[in-house]
C-alpha atoms as a PDB file:
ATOM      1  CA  UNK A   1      -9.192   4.988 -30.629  1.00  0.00           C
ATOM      2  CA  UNK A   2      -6.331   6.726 -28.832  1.00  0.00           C
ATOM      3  CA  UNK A   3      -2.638   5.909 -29.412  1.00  0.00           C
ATOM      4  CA  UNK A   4      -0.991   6.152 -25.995  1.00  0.00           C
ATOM      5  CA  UNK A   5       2.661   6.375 -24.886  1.00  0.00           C
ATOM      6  CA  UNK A   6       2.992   6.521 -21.225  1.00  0.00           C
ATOM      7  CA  UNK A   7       6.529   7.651 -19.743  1.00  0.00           C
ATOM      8  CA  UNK A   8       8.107   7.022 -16.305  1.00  0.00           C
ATOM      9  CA  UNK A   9      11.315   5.971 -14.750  1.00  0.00           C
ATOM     10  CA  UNK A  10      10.091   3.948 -12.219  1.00  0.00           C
ATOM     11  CA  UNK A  11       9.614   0.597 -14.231  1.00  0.00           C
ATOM     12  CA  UNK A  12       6.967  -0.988 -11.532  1.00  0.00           C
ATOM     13  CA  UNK A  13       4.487   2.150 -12.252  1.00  0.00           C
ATOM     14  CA  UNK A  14       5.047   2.488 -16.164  1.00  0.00           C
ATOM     15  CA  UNK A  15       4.302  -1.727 -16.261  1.00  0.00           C
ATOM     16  CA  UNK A  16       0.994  -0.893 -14.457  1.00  0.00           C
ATOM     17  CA  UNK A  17       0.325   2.521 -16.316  1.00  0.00           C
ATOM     18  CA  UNK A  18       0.389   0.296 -19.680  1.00  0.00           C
ATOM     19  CA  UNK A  19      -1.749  -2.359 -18.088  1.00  0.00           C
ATOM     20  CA  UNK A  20      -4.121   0.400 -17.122  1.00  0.00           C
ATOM     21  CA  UNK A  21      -4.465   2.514 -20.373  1.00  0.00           C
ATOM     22  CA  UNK A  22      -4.688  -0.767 -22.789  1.00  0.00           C
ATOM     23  CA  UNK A  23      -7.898  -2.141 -20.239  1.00  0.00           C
ATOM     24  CA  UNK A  24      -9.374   1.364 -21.508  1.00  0.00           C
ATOM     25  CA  UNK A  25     -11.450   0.115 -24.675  1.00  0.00           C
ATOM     26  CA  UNK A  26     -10.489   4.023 -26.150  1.00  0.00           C
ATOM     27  CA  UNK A  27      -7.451   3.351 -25.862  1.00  0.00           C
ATOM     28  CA  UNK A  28      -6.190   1.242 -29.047  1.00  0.00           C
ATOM     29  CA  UNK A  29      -2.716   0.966 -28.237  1.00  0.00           C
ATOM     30  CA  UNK A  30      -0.810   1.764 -25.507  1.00  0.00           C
ATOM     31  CA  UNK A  31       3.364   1.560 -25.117  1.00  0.00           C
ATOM     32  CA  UNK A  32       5.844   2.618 -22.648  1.00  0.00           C
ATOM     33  CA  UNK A  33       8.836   4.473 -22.427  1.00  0.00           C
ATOM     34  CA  UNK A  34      11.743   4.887 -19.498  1.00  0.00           C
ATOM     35  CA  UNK A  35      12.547   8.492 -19.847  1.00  0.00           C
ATOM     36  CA  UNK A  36      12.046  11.202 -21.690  1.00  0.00           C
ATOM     37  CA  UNK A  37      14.717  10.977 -24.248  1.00  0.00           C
ATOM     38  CA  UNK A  38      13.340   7.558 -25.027  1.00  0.00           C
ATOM     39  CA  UNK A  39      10.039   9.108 -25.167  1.00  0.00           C
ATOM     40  CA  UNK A  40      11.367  12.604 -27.211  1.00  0.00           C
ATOM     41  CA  UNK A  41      12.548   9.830 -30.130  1.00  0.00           C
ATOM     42  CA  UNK A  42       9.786   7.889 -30.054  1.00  0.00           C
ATOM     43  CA  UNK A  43       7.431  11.265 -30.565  1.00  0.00           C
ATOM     44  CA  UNK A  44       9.889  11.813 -33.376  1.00  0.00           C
ATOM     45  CA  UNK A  45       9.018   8.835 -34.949  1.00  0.00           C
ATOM     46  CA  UNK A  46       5.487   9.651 -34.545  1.00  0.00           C
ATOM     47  CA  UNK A  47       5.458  12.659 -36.066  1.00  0.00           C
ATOM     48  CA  UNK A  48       7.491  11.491 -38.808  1.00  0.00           C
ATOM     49  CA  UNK A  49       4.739   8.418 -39.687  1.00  0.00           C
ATOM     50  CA  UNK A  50       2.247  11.847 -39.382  1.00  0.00           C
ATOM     51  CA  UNK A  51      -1.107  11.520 -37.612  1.00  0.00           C
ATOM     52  CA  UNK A  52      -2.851   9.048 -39.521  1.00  0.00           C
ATOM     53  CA  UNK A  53       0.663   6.729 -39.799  1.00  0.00           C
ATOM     54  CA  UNK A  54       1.035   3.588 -38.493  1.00  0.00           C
ATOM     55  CA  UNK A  55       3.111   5.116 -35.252  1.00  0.00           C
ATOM     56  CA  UNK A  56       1.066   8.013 -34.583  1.00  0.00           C
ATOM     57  CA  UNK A  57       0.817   8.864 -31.116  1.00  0.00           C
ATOM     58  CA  UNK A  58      -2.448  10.800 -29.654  1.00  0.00           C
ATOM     59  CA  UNK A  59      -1.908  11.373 -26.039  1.00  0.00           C
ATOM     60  CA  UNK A  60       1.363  11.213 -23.511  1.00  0.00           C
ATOM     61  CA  UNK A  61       0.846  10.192 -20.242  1.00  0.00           C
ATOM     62  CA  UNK A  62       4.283  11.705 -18.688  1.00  0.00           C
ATOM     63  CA  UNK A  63       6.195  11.714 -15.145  1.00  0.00           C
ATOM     64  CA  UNK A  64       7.262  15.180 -14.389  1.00  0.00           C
ATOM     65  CA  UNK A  65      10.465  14.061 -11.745  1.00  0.00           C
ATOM     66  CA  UNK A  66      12.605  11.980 -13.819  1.00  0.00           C
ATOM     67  CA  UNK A  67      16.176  11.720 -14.149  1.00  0.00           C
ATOM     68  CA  UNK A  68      17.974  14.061 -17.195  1.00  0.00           C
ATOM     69  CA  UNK A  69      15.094  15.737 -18.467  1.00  0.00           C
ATOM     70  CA  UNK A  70      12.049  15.558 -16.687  1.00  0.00           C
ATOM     71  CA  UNK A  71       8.774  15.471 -17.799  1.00  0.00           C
ATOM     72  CA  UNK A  72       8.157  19.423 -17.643  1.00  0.00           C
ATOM     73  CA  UNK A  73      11.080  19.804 -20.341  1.00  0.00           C
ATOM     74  CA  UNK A  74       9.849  17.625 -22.322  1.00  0.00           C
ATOM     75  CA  UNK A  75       6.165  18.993 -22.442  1.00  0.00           C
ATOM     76  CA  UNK A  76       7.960  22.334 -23.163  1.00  0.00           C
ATOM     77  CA  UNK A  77       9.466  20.794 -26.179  1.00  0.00           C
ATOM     78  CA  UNK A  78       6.694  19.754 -27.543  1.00  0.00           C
ATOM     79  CA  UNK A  79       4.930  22.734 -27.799  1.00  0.00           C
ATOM     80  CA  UNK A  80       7.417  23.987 -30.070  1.00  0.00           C
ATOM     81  CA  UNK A  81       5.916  20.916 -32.574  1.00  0.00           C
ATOM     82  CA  UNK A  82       3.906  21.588 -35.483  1.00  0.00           C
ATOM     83  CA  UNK A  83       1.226  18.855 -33.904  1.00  0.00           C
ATOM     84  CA  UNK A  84       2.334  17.717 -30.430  1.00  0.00           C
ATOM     85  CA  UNK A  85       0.247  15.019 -28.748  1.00  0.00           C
ATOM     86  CA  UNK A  86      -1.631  15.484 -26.099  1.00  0.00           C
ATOM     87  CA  UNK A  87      -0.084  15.876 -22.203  1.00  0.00           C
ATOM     88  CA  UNK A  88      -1.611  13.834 -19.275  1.00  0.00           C
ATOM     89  CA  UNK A  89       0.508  14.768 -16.337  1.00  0.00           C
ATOM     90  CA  UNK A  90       0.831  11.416 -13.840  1.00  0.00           C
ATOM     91  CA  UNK A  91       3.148  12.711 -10.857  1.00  0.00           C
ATOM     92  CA  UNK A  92       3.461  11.845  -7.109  1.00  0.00           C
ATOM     93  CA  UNK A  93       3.706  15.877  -6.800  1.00  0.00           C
ATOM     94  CA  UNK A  94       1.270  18.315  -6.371  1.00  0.00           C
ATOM     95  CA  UNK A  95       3.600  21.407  -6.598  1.00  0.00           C
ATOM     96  CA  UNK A  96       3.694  21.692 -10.352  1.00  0.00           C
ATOM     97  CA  UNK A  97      -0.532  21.478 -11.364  1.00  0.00           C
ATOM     98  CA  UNK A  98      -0.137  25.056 -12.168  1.00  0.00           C
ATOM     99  CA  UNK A  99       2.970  24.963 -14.526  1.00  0.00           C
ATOM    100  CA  UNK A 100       1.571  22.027 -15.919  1.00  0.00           C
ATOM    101  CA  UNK A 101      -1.742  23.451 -16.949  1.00  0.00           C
ATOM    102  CA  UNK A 102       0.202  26.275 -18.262  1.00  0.00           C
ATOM    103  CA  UNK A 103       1.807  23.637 -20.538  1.00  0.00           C
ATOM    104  CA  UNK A 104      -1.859  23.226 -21.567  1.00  0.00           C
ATOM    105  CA  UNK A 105      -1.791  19.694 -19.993  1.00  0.00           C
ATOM    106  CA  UNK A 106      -5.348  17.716 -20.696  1.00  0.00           C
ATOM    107  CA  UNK A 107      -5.299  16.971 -17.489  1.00  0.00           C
ATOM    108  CA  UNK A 108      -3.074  16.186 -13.970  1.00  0.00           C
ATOM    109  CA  UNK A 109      -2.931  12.929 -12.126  1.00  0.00           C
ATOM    110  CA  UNK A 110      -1.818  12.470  -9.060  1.00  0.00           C
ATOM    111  CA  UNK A 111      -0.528   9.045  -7.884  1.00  0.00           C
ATOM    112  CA  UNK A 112      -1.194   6.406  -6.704  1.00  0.00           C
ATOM    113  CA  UNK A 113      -3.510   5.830 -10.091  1.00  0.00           C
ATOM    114  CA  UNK A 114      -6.991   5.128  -9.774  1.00  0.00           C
ATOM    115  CA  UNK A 115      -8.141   3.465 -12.339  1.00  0.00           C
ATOM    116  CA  UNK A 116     -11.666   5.501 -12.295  1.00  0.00           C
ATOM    117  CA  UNK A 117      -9.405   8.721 -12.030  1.00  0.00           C
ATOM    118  CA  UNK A 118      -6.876   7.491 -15.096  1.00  0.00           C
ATOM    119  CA  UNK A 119     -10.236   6.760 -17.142  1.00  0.00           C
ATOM    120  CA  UNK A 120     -11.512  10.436 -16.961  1.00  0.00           C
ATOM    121  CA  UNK A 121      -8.060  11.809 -17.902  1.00  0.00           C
ATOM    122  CA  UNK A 122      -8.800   9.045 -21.050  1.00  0.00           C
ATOM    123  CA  UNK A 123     -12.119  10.945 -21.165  1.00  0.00           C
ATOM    124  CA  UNK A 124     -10.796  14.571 -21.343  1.00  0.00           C
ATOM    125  CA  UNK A 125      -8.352  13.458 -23.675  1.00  0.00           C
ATOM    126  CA  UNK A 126     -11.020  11.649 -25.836  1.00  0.00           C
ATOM    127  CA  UNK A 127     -12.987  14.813 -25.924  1.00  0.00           C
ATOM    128  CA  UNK A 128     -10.080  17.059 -26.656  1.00  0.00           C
ATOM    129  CA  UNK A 129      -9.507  14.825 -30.170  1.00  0.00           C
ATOM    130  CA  UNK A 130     -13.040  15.321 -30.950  1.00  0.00           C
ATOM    131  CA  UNK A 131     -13.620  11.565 -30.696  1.00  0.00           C
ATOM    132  CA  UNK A 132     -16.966   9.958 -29.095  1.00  0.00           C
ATOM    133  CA  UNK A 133     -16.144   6.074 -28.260  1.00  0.00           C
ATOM    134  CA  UNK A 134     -17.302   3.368 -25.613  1.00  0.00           C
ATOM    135  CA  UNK A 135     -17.455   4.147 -21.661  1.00  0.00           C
ATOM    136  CA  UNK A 136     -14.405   2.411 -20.024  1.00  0.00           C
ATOM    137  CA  UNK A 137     -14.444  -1.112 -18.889  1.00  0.00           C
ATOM    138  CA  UNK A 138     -16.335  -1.891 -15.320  1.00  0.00           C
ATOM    139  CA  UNK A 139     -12.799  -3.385 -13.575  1.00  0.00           C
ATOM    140  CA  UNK A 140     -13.275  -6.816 -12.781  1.00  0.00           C
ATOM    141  CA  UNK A 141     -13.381  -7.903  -9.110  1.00  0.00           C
ATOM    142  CA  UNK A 142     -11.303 -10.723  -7.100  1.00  0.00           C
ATOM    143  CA  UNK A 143     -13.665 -14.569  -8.014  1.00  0.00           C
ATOM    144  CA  UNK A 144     -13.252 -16.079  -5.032  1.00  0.00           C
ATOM    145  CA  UNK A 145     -10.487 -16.413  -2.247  1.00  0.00           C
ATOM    146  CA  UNK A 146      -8.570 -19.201  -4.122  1.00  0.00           C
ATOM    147  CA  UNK A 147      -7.776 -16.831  -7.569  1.00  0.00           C
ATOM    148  CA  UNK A 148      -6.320 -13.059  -7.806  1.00  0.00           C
ATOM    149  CA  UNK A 149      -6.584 -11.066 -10.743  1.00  0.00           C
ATOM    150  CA  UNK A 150      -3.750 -10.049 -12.836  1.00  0.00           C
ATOM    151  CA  UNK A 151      -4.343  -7.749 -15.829  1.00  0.00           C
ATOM    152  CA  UNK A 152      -2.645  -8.494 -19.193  1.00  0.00           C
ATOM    153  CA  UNK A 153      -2.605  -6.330 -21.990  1.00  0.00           C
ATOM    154  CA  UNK A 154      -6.226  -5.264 -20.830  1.00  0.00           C
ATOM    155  CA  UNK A 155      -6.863  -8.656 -20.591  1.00  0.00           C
ATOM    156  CA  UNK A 156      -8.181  -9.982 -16.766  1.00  0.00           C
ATOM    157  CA  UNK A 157      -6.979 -13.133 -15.715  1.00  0.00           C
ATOM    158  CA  UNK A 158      -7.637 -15.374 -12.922  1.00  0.00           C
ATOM    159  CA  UNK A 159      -4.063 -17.245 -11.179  1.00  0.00           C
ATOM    160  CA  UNK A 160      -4.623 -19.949  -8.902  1.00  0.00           C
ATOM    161  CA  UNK A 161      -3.566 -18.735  -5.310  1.00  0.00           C
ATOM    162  CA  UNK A 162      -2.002 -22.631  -5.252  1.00  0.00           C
ATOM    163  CA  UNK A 163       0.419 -21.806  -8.225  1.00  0.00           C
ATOM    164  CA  UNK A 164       2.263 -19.137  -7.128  1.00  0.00           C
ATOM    165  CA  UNK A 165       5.453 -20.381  -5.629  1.00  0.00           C
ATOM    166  CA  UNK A 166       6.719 -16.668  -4.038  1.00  0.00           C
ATOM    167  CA  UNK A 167       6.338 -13.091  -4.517  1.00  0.00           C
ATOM    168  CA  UNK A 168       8.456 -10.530  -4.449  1.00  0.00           C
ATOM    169  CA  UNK A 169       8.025  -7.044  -3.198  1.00  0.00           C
ATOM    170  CA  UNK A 170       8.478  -4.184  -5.735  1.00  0.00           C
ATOM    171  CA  UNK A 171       8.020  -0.954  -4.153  1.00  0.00           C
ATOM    172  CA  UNK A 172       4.024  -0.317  -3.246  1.00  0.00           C
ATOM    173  CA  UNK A 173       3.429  -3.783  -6.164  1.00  0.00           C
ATOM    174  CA  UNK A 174       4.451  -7.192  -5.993  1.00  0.00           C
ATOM    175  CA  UNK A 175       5.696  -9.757  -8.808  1.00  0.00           C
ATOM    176  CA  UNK A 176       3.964 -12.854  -8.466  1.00  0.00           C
ATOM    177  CA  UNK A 177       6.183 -16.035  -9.666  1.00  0.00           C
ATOM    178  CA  UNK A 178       4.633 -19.385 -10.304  1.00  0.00           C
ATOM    179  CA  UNK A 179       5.719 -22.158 -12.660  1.00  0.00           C
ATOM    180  CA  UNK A 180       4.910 -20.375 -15.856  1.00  0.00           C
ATOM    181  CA  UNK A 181       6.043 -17.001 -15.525  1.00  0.00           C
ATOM    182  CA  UNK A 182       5.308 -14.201 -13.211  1.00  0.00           C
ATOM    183  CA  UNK A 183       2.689 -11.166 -12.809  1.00  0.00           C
ATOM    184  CA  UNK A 184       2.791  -7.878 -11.561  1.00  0.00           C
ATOM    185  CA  UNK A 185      -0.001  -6.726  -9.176  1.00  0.00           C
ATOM    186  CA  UNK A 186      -0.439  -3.238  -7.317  1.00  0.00           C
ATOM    187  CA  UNK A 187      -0.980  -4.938  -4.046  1.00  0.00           C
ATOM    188  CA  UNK A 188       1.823  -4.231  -1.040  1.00  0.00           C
ATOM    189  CA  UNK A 189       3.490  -7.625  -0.176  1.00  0.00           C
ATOM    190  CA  UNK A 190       2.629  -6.844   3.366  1.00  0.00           C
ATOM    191  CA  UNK A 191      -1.325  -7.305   2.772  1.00  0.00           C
ATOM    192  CA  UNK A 192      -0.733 -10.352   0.714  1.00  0.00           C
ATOM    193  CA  UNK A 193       1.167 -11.800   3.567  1.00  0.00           C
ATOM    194  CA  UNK A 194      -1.896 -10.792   5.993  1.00  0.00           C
ATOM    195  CA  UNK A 195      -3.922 -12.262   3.085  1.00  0.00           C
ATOM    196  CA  UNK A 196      -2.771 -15.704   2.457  1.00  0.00           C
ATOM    197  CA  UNK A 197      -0.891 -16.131   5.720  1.00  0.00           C
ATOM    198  CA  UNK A 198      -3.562 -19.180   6.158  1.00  0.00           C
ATOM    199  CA  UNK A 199      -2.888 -20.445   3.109  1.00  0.00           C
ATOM    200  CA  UNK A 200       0.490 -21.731   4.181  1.00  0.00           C
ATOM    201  CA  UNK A 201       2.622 -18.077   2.547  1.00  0.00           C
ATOM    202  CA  UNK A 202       5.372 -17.180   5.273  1.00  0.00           C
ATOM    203  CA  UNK A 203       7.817 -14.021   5.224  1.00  0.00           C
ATOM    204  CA  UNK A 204      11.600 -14.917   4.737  1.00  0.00           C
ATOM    205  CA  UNK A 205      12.997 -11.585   3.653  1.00  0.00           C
ATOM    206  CA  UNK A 206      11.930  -8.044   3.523  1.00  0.00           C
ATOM    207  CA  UNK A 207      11.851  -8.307  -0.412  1.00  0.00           C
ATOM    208  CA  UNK A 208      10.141 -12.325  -0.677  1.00  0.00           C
ATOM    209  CA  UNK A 209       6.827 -13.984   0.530  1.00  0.00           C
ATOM    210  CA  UNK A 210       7.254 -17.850  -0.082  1.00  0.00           C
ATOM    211  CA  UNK A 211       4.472 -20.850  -0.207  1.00  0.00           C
ATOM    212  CA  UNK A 212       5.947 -23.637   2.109  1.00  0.00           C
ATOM    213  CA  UNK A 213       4.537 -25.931  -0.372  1.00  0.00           C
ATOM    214  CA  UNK A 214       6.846 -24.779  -3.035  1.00  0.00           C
ATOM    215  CA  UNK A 215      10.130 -24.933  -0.950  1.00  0.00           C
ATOM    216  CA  UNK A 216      11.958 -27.679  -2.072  1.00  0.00           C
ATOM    217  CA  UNK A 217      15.075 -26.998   0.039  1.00  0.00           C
ATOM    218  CA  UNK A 218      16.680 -25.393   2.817  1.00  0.00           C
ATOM    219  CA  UNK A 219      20.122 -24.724   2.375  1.00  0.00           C
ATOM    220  CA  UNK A 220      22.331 -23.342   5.114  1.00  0.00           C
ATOM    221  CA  UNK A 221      26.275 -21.881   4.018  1.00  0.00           C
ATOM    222  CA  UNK A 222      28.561 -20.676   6.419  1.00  0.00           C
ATOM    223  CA  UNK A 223      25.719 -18.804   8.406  1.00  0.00           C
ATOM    224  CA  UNK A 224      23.294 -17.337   6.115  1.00  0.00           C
ATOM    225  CA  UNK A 225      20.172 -19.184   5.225  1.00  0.00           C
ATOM    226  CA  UNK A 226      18.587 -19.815   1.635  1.00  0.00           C
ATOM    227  CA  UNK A 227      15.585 -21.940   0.340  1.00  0.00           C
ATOM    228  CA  UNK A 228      15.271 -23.587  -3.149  1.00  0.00           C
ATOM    229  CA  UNK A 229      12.120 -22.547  -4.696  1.00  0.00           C
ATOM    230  CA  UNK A 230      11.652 -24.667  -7.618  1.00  0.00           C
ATOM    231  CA  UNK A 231      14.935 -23.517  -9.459  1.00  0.00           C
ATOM    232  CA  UNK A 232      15.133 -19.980  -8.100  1.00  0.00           C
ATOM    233  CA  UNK A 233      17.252 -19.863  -4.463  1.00  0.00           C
ATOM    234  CA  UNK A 234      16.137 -16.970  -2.471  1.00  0.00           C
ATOM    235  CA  UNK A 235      18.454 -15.626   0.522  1.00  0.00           C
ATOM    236  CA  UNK A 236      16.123 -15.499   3.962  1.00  0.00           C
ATOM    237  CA  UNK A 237      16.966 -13.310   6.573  1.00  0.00           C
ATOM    238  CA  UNK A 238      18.656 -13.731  10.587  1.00  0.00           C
ATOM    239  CA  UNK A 239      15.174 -12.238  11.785  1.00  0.00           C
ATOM    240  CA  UNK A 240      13.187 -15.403  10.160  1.00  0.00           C
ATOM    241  CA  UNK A 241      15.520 -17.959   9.932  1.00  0.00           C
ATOM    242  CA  UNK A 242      14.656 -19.661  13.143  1.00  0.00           C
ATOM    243  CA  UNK A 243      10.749 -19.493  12.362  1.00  0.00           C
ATOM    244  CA  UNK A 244      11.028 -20.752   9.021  1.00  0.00           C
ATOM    245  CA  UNK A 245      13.406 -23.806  10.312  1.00  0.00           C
ATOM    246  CA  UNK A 246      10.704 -24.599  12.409  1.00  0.00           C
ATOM    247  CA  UNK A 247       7.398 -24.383  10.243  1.00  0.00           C
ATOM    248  CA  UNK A 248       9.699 -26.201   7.711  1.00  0.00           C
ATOM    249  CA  UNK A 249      10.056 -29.153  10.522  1.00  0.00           C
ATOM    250  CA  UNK A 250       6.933 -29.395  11.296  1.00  0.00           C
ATOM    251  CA  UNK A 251       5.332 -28.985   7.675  1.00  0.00           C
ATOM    252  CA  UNK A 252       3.459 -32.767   6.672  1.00  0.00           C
END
């Protein structure tokens, strides 16, 4: 199976990108890293435990705009090895396909991921190593209304709509927090709120979607507004302070 390492700066998308790869049954192992010079010494290492070593490393899945060196420099560098890993470009950007392919890139990905268009740039890579393993996993759909799926390590898992106490907005995912930990989930915080709005969820900040269930307290401090969410207090804004106050009064 493939040894992965996918690299971007943008912690929300690399988190996913793992998530993605290692639900890829020819994928054996997939790890992230934060930019390229955390990727460039993890390659080293790589190359260093040789292909067959424990820390090999088939195929990079790289960001091309990052911070420093971008992911274009550090495709350029690698050439220059004796046996660089494959390059899957994943970029928001269309502007650089044809640098890119001059790079000899296995293939170019635009985002946001699909997970059928991730699993042919697993294919091409697959092919390009010579290697002839299983089809990639059929993605497993939402159970019912009262679960959502979060994706572990490849692994699918169903979380009780009831247990999560709030999410939080990350960019285009949201973190889902219950009692046990949290999950992220590639789902805008705006369409959960349209989502569960009937399952008592209500807006109290741009950044925080909040079961009224879970809301232990409502705290109010010389004019700004928080609620106690088991042990976490989360600030809630002017704009739905007043609506809060009053689904809070009239809650059973």
């Amino acid at each position: 199976m493939l040894r992965a390492l996918a690299v971007d700066d943008e912690r929300p998308t690399l988190e996913e990108l793992v998530y993605l790869l290692n639900a890829d049954p020819r994928i054996g192992a997939a790890e992230g890293a934060s930019d390229a010079t955390e990727a460039l010494r993890r390659i080293n290492r790589a190359l260093e435990s040789g292909p067959d070593g424990p820390d090999a490393i088939d195929v990079v899945f790289l960001d091309i705009q990052m911070p420093g060196l971008d992911g274009l420099d550090l495709a350029r560098l690698l050439t220059g090895f004796a046996r660089p890993p494959l390059i899957v470009f994943v970029t928001a950007h269309e502007d650089f396909a044809v640098q890119a392919f001059d790079l000899e890139a296995v293939d170019y990905v635009l985002k946001p991921v699909r997970r059928e268009r991730l699993a042919e740039a697993v294919r091409r890579a697959v092919e390009q190593r010579g290697a002839t393993l299983p089809p990639p996993r059929i993605p497993v759909h939402e159970p019912d209304p009262d679960h959502i799926t979060v994706e572990l390590g490849g692994v699918a898992r169903f979380v009780p709509v009831d247990d999560i106490t709030h999410a939080e907005a990350q960019g285009d995912y949201a973190r889902l927090h219950t009692d046990k930990g949290s999950h992220l989930v590639r789902i805008p915080l705006s369409t959960l709120e349209e989502r569960w709005r009937a399952r008592g969820f209500v807006r109290i900040h741009r950044r925080h979607l909040v079961a009224l269930r879970h809301i232990g307290e409502l705290r109010l401090d010389a004019g700004t507004v928080s609620v106690l969410v088991g042990t976490e207090e989360l600030q809630v804004s002017r704009r739905h302070a007043r609506e809060l106050r009053d689904l809070l009064m009239r809650r059973p």
